[in-house]
Protein backbone atom coordinates (compact mmCIF):
# COMPACT_ATOMS: atom_id res chain seq x y z
CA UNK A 1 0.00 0.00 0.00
CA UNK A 2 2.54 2.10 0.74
CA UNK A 3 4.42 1.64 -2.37
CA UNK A 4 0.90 2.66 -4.61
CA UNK A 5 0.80 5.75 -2.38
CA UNK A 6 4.46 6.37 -2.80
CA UNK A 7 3.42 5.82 -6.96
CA UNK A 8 0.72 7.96 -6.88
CA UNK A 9 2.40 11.18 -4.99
CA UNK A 10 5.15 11.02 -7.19
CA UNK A 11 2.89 10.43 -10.46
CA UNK A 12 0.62 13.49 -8.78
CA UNK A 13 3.87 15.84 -8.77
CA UNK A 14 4.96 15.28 -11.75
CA UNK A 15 1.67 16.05 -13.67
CA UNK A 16 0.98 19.06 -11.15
CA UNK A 17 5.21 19.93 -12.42
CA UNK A 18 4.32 19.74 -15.91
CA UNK A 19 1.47 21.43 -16.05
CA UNK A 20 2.56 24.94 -14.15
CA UNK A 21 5.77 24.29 -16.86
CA UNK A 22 3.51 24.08 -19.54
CA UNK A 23 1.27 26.76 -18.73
CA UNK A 24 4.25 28.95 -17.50
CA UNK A 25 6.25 28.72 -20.77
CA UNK A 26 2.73 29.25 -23.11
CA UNK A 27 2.06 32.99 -21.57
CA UNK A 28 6.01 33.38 -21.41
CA UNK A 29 5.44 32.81 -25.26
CA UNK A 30 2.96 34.73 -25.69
CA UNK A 31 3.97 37.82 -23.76
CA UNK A 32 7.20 37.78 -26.08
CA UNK A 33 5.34 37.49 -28.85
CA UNK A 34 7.16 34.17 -30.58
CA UNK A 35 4.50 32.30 -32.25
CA UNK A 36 6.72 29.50 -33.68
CA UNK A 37 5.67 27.37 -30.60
CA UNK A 38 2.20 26.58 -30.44
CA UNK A 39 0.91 28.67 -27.49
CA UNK A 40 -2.42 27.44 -27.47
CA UNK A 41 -2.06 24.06 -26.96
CA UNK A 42 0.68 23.98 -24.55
CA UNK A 43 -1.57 26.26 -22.39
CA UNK A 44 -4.74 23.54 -22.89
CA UNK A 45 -2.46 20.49 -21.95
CA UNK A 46 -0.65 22.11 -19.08
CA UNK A 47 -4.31 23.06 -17.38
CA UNK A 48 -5.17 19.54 -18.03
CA UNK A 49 -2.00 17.88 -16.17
CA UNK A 50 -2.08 20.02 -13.73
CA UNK A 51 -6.13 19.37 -12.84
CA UNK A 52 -5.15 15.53 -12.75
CA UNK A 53 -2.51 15.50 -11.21
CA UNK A 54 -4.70 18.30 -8.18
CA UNK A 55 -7.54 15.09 -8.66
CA UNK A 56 -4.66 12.35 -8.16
CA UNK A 57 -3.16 13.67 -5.12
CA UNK A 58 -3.02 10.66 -2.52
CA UNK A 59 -4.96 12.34 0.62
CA UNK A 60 -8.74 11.27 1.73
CA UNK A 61 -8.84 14.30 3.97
CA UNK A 62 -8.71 16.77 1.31
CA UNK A 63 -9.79 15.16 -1.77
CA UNK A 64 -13.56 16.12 -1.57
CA UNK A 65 -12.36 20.10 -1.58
CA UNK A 66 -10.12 19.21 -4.44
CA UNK A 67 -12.37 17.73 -6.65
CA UNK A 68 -15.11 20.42 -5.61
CA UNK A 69 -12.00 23.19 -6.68
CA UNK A 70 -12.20 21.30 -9.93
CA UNK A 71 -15.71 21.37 -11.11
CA UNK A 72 -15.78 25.60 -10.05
CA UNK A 73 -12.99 26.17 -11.45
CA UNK A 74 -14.50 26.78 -14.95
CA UNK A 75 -17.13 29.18 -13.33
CA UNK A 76 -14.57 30.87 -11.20
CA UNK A 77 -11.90 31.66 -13.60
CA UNK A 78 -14.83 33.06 -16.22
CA UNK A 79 -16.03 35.38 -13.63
CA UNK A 80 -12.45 36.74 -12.70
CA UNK A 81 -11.83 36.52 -16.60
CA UNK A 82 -14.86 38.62 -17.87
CA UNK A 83 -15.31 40.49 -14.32
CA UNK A 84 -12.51 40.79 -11.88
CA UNK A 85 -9.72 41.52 -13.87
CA UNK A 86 -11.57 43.79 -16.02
CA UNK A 87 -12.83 45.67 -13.29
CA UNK A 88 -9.27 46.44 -11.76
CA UNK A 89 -8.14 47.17 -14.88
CA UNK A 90 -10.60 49.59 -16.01
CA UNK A 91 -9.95 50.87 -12.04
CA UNK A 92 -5.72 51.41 -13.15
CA UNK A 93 -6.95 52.74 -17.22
CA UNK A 94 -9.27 55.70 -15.12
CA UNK A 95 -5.65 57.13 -14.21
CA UNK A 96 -4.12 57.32 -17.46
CA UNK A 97 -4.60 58.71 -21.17
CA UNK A 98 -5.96 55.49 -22.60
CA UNK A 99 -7.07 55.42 -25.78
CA UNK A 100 -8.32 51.90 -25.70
CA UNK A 101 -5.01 49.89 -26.92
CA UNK A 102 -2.51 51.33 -25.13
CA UNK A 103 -1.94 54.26 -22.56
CA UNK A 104 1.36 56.69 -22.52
CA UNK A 105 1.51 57.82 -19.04
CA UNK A 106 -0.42 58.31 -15.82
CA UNK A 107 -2.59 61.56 -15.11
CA UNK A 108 -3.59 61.23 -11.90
CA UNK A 109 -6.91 62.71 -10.91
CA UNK A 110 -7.51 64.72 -13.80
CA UNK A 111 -10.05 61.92 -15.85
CA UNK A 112 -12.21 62.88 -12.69
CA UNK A 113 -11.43 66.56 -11.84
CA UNK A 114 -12.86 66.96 -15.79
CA UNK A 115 -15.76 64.34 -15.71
CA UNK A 116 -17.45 66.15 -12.80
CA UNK A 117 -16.22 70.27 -14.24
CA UNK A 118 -18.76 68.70 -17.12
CA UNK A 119 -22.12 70.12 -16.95
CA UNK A 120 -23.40 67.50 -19.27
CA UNK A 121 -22.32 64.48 -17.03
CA UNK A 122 -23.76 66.15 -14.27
CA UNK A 123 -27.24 66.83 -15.77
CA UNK A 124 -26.97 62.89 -16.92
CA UNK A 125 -25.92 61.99 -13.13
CA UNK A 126 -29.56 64.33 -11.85
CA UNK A 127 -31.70 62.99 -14.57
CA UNK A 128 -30.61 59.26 -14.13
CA UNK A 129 -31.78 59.22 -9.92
CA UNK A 130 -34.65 60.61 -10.82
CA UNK A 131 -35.21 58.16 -13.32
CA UNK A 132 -34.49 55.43 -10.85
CA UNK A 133 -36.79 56.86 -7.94
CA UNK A 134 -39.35 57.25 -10.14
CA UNK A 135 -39.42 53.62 -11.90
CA UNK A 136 -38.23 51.62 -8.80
CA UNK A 137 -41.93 52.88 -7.47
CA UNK A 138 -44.40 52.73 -10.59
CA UNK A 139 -42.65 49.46 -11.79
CA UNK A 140 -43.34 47.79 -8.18
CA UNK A 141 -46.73 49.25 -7.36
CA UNK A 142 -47.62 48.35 -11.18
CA UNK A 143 -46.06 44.90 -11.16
CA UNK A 144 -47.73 44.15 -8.05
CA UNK A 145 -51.09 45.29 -8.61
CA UNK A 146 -50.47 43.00 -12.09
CA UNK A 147 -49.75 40.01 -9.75
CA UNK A 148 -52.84 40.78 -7.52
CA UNK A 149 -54.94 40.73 -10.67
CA UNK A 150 -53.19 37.51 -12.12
CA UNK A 151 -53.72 35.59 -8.66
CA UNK A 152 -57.45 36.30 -8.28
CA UNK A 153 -59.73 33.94 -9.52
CA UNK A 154 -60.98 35.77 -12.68
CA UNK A 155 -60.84 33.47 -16.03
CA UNK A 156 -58.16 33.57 -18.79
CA UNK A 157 -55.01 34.12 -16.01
CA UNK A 158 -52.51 32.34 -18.21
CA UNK A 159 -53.77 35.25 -21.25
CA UNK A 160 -53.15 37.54 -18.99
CA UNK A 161 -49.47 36.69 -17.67
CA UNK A 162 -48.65 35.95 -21.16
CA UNK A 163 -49.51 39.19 -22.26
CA UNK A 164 -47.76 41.09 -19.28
CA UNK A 165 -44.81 39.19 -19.27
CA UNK A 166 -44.58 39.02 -23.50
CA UNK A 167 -42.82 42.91 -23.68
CA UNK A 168 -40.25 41.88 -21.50
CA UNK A 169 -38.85 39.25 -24.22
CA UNK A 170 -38.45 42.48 -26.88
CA UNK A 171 -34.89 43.57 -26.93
CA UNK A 172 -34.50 47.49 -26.20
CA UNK A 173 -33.44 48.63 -29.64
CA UNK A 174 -36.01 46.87 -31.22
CA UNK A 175 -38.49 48.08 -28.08
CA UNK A 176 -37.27 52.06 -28.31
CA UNK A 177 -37.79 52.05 -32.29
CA UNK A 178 -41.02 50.56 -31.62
CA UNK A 179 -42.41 52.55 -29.01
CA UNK A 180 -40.46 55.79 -31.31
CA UNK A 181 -42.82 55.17 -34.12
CA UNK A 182 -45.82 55.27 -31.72
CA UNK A 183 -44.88 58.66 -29.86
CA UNK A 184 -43.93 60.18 -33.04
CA UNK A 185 -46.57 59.24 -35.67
CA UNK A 186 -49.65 57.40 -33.32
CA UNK A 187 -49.90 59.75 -30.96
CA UNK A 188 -49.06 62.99 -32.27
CA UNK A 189 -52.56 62.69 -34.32
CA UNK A 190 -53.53 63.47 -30.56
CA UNK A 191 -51.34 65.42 -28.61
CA UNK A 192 -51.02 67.55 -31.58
CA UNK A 193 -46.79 67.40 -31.05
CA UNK A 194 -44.53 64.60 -31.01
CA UNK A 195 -43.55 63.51 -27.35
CA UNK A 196 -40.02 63.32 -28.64
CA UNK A 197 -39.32 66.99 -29.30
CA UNK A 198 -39.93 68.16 -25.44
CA UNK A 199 -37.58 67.01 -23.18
CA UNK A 200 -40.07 66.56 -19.73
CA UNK A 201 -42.23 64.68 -22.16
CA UNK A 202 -39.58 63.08 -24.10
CA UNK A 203 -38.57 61.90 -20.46
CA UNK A 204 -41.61 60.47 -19.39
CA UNK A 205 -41.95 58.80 -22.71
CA UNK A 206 -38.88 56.59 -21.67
CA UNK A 207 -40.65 56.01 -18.16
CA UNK A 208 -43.21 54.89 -19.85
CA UNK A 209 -41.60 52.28 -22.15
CA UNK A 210 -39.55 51.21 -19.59
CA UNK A 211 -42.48 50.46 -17.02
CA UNK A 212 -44.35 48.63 -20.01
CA UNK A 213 -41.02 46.17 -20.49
CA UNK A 214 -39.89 45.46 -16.94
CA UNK A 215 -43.17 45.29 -15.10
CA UNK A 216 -44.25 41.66 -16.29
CA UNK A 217 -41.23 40.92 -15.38
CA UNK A 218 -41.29 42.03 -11.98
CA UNK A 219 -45.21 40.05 -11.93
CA UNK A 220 -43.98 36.87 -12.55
CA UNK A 221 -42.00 37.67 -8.85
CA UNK A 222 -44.33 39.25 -6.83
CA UNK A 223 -46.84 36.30 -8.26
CA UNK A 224 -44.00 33.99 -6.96
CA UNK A 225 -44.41 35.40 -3.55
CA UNK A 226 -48.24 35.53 -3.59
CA UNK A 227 -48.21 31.76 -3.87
CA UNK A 228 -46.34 31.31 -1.67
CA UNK A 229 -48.69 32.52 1.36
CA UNK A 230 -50.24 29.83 2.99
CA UNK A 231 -53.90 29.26 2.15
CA UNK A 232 -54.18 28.32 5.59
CA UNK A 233 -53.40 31.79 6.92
CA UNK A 234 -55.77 33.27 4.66
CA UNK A 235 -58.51 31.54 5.59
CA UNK A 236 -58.26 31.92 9.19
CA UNK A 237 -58.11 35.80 8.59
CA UNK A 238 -61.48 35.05 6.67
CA UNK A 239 -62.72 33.66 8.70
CA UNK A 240 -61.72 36.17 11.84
CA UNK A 241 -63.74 38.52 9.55
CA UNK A 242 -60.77 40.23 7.37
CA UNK A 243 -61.60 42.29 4.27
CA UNK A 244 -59.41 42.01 1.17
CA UNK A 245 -57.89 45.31 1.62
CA UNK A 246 -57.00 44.34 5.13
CA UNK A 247 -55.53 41.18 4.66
CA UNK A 248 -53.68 42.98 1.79
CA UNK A 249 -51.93 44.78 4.28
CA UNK A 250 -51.87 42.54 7.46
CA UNK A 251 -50.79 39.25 5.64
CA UNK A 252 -50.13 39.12 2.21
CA UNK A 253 -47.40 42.49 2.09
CA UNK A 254 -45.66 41.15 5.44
CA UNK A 255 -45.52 37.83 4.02
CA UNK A 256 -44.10 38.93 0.64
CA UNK A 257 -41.20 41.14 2.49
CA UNK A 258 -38.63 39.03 1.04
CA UNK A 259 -40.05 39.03 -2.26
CA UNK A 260 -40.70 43.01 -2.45
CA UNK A 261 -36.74 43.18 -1.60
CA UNK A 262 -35.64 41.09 -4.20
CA UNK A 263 -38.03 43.45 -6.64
CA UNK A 264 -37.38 46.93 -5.58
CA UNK A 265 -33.23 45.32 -5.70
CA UNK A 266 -33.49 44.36 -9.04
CA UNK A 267 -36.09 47.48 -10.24
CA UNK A 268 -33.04 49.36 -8.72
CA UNK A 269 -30.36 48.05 -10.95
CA UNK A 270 -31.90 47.62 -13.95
CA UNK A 271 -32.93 50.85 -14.10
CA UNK A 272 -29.96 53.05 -13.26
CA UNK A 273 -27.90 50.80 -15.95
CA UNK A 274 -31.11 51.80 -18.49
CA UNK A 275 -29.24 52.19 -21.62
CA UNK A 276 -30.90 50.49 -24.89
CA UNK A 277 -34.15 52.04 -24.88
CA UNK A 278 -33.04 55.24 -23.71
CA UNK A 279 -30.77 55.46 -27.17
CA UNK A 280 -33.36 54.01 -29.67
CA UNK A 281 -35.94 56.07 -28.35
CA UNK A 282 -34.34 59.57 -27.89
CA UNK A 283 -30.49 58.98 -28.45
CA UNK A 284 -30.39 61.55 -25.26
CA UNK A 285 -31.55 64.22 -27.11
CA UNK A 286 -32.97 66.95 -25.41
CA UNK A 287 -32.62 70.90 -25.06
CA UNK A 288 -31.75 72.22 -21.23
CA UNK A 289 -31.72 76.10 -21.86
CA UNK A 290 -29.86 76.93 -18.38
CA UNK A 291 -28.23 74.34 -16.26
CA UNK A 292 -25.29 75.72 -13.97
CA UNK A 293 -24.91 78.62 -16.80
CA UNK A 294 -24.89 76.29 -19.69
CA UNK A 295 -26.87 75.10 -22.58
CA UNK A 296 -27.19 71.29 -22.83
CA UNK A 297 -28.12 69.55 -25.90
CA UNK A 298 -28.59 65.71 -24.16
CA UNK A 299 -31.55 66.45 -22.02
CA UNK A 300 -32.63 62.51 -21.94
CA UNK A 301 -29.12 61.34 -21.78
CA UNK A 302 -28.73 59.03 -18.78
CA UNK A 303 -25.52 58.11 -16.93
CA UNK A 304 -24.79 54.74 -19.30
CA UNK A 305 -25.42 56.34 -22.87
CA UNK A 306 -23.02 59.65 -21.29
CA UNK A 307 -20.33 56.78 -20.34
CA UNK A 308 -20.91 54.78 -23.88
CA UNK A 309 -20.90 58.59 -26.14
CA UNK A 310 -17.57 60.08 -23.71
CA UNK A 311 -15.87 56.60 -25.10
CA UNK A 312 -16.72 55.96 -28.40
CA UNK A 313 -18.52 58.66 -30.09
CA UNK A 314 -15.78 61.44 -28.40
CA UNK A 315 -12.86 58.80 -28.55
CA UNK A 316 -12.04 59.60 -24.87
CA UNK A 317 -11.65 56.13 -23.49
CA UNK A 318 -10.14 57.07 -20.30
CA UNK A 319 -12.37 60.06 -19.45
CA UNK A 320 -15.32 57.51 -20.30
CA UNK A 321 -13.65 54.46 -17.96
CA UNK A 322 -13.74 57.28 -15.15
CA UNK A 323 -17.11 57.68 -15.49
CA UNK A 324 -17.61 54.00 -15.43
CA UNK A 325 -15.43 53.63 -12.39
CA UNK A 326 -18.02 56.55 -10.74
CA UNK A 327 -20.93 54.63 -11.71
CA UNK A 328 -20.23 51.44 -10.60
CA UNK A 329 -19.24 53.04 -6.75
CA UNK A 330 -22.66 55.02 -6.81
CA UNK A 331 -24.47 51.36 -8.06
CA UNK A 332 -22.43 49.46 -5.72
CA UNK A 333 -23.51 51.80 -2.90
CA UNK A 334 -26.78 52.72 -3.29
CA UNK A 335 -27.97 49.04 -4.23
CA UNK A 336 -26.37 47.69 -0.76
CA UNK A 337 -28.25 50.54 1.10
CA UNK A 338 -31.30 49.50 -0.58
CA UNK A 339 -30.82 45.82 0.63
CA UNK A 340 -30.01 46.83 4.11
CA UNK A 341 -32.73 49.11 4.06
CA UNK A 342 -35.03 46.26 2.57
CA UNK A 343 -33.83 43.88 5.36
CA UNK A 344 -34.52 45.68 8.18
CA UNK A 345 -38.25 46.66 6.87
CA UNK A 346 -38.69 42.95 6.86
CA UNK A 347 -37.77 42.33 10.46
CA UNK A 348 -40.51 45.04 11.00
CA UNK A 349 -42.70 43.25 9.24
């Protein structure tokens, strides 16, 4: 026995050897540029030796977390691949004159002394929390008055989800352009003037579009939680003599807490990263006469169509990364006050 264990550690090194040699000498490679080795699969074989010989290391005690390591590996080095390392990247590029290949020297502070001297990023900053407050309420009150409706006993509830839910599977380009025809062809025969062309209304028509998408969406969730209440319950508070409104109130809401959190969380996000509809339908177009002494010409421009025009329509990559680095520490913040916030209601409840 002890000669198979003595076998398997040394057959577990050597493969575990090979592969950091193998992986070591394919981004040694690459980094110098020399493509008369083949990079690629060096790189694919020395991952593989080095994952058997992690998965033939002789040891009961920790051969469970090993092969667990294994199987989330995949999922764990896509997330620091596509998240992570971009992230602290784009954190290091907000200091320097990037142009989005390379960058020539560190500026400091300046990307951000400039982003927030810019009246236009600061109307987009105002415009975008209001646009948040504003749907995080209508899209949850709407949603769950939607769910009410589609868990009462009237006929034809699987029409009606269908039909509430069914905007939600539009993309937002196709969705703004849509909804862009309507305010400026269907409804001017009406209004007499095309929503479009007035910033307040032009604004509202985005509220509008966006509470028709997202607030099936948010049904299907609160009608989650509503089904969730036990019949039970509601049947004693019938029979105690409860009214719909008041077991509304005393039972269903307080039972749904965790449910109206998980809403209003993602209501939250999804809305201050609004970004799609916002450029089909207006392109942040708009006309502020007078905002802190200056005329603005992107009255309906929210915070992620300002980030994607500073970067690629005005070729200022790092100025644009700054502002990215800004909005993800006001998302980041506000969404975990939210939660908290959220949390502690439901311990109230």
């Amino acid at each position: 026995m002890g000669t198979i264990a003595n076998g398997n550690k040394a057959g577990s090194i050597t493969l575990l050897a090979a592969g950091i040699v193998l992986m070591a000498a394919a981004l040694v490679l690459d980094f110098s540029g020399n493509s008369t080795m083949p990079r690629g699969a060096m790189l694919v074989i020395g991952i593989i030796c080095f994952f058997i010989g992690l998965y033939l290391v002789p040891t009961r005690k920790h051969h469970r977390k090993i092969v667990y390591f294994i199987f989330l590996f995949p999922l764990l080095f896509t997330f620091g691949v596509t998240v992570i390392i971009p992230l602290v990247l784009g954190i290091g590029y907000s200091f320097t004159d990037w142009t989005g290949i390379r960058f020539t020297q560190f500026v400091g502070l300046s990307n951000y002394t400039t982003m927030f001297k810019d009246p236009a990023f600061i109307w987009s900053v105002l415009i975008t929390f209001i646009f948040v407050v504003m749907n995080m309420i209508l899209v949850n009150v709407i949603a769950f008055l939607l769910a009410l409706l589609c868990t009462s006993t009237i006929k034809g509830i699987g029409f009606f989800r269908t039909a509430y839910f069914l905007p939600n599977l539009i993309g937002g380009i196709v969705l703004g352009y849509i909804w862009q025809f309507v305010f400026s062809n269907v409804l001017i025969s009406i209004t007499k003037n095309s929503w479009l062309s007035d910033t307040k209304m032009a604004m509202i028509a985005i509220v509008i579009v966006y509470i028709w998408q997202y607030a099936g969406y948010i049904m299907l969730i609160y009608i989650t939680g509503l089904t969730q209440v036990p019949g039970d319950v509601l049947e004693a508070a019938s029979i105690d003599g409860a009214n719909g409104v008041q077991t509304l109130f005393n039972i269903k809401i307080p039972m749904i807490a965790s449910t109206i959190t998980i809403c209003t969380f993602l209501t939250l996000t999804s809305a201050f990263k609004q970004f799609d509809v916002n450029m089909a339908l207006t392109n942040g177009a708009g006309a502020v006469p007078n905002f802190l002494g200056n005329f603005l010409s992107n009255g309906t421009q929210m915070l992620a169509l300002n980030i994607y025009n500073t970067a690629i329509a005005k070729n200022s990559y790092a100025l644009g990364q700054a502002k990215a680095v800004l909005f993800f520490i006001i998302l980041a913040c506000v969404s975990l006050i939210q939660v908290r916030v959220s949390n502690k209601k439901e311990v109230e409840m």
